[in-house]
Protein backbone atom coordinates (compact mmCIF):
# COMPACT_ATOMS: atom_id res chain seq x y z
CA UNK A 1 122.08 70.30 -35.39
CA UNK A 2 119.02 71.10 -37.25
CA UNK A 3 117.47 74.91 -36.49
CA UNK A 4 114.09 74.97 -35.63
CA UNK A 5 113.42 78.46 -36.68
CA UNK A 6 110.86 78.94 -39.59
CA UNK A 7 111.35 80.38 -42.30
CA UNK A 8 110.53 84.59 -42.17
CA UNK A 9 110.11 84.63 -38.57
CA UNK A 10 112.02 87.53 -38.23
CA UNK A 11 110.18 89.65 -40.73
CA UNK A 12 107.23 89.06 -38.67
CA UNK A 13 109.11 90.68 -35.51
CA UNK A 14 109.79 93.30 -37.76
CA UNK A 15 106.46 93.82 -38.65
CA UNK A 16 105.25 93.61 -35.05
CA UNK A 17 107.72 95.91 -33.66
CA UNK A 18 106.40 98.36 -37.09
CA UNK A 19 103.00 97.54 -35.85
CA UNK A 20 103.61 98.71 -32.21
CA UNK A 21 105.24 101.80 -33.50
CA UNK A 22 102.76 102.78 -35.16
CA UNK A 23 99.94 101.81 -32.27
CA UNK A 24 102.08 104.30 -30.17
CA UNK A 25 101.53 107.46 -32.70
CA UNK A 26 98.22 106.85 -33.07
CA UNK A 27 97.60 106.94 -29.18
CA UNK A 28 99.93 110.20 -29.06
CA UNK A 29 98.10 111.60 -31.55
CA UNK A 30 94.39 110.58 -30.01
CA UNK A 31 95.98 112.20 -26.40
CA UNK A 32 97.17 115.44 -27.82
CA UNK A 33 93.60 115.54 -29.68
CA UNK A 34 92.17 115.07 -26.77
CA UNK A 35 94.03 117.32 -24.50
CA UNK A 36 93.43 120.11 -27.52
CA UNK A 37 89.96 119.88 -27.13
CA UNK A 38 89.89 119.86 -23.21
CA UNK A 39 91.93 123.31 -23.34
CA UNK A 40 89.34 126.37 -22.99
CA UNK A 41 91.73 129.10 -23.33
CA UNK A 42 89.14 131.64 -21.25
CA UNK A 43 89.88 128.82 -18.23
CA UNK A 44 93.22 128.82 -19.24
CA UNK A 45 93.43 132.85 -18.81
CA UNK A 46 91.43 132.80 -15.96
CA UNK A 47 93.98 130.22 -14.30
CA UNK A 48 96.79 132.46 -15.59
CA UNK A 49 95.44 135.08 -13.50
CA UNK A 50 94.95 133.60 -10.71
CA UNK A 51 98.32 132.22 -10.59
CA UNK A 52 100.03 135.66 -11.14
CA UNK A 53 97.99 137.08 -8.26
CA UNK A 54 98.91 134.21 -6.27
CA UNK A 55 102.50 135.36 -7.38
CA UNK A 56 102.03 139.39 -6.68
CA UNK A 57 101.21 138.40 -2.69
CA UNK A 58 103.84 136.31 -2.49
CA UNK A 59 106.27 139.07 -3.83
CA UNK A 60 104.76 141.61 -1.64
CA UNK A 61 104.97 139.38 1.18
CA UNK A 62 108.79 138.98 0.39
CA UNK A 63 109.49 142.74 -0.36
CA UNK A 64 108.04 143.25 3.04
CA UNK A 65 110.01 141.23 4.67
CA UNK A 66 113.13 142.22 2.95
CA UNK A 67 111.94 145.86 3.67
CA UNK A 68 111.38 144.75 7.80
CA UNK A 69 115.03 142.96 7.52
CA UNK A 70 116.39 146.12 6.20
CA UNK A 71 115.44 148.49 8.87
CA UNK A 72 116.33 145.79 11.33
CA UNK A 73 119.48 146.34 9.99
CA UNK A 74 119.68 150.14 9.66
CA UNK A 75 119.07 150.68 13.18
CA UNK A 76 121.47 147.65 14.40
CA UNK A 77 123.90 149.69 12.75
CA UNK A 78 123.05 153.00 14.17
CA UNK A 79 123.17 152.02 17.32
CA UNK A 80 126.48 150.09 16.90
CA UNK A 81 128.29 153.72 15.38
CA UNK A 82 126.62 155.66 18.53
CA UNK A 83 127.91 152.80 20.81
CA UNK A 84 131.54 152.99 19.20
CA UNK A 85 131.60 156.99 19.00
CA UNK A 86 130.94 156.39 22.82
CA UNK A 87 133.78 154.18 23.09
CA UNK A 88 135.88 156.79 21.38
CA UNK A 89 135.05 159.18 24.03
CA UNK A 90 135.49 156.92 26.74
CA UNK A 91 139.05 156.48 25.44
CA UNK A 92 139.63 159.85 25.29
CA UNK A 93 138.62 160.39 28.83
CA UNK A 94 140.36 157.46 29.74
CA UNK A 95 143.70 159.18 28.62
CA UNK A 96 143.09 162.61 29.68
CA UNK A 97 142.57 160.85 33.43
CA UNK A 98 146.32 158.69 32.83
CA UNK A 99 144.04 155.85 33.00
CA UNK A 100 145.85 153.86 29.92
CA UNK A 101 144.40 150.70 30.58
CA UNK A 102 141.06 151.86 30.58
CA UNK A 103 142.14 154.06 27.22
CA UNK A 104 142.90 150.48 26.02
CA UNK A 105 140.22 148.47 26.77
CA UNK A 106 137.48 151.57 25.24
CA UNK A 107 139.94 151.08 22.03
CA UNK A 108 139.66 147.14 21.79
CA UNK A 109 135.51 147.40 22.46
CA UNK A 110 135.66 150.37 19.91
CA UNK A 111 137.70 148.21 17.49
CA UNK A 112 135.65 145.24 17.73
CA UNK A 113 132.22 147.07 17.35
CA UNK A 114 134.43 148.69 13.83
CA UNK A 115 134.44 145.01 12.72
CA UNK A 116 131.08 144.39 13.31
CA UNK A 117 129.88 148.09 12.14
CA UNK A 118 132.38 146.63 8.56
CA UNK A 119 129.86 143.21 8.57
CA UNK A 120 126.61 145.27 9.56
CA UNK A 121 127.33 148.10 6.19
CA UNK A 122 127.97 144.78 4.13
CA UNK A 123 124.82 143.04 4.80
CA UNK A 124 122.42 146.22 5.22
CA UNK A 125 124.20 147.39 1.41
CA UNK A 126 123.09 142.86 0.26
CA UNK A 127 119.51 143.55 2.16
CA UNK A 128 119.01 146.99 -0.31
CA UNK A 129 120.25 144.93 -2.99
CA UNK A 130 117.70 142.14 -2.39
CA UNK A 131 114.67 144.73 -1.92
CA UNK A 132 115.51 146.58 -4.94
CA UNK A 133 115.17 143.42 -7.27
CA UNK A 134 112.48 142.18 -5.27
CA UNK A 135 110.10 145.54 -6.07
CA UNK A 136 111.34 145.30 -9.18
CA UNK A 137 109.93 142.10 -9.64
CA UNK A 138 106.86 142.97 -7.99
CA UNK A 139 106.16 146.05 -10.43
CA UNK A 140 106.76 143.89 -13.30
CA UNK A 141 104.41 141.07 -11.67
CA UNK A 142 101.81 144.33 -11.69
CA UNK A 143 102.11 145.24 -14.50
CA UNK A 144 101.83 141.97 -15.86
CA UNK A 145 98.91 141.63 -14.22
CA UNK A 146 97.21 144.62 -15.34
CA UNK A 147 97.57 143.74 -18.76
CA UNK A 148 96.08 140.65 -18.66
């Protein structure tokens, strides 16, 4: 069966496809040009700014929160150790009045509060941890700022 194909027809797709190629860098290379010249670098700092204020109140936002979640937790805490010192006494009433049941129960209350006084130490020691880095990050975001 005869071919039908001419002669050099695929140099031609070669030289298309080279063509195209080279169509494509030139457009990259008008867009960069042109995005180059769009760039005003005294809008560009301005914008910089801006953003890094934008970032400093949401920081401060987040420190104070972390700083409100953290005395939240101190004073969950507090009042869970005077609650289980309470529960210590109780006890100790409890068995000074032969009441051992009652000596037991104050116990099992005190021992459960222990567990959650253990969970309470855990997170309020993760919550300093958090608002430490946090101002840190803030008083770089300053000083950032303040050099810009």
């Amino acid at each position: 069966m005869p071919s039908y194909a001419r002669p050099g027809q695929p140099a031609k797709r070669s030289e298309a496809m080279g063509s195209i190629d080279r169509l494509v860098a030139i457009c990259k290379a008008q867009l960069n040009e042109a995005l180059d010249q769009m760039e005003d670098p005294e809008k560009m700092a301005r914008q910089l700014v801006r953003d890094m204020d934008v970032a400093v109140d949401q920081t401060t936002a987040a420190v104070a929160g972390a700083l409100a979640d953290q005395r939240r937790l101190e004073r969950e805490l507090q009042r869970h150790q005077v609650r289980a010192e309470e529960y210590r006494q109780e006890a100790e009433a409890a068995v000074a009045a032969g009441d051992e049941a009652a000596a037991r129960q104050a116990l099992e209350r005190k021992t459960s509060l222990n567990q959650q006084i253990d969970e309470l130490s855990q997170a309020l020691a993760e919550s300093r941890q958090v608002t430490a880095r946090l101002r840190g990050e803030l008083d770089q975001l300053r000083t950032s700022l303040r050099q810009a």
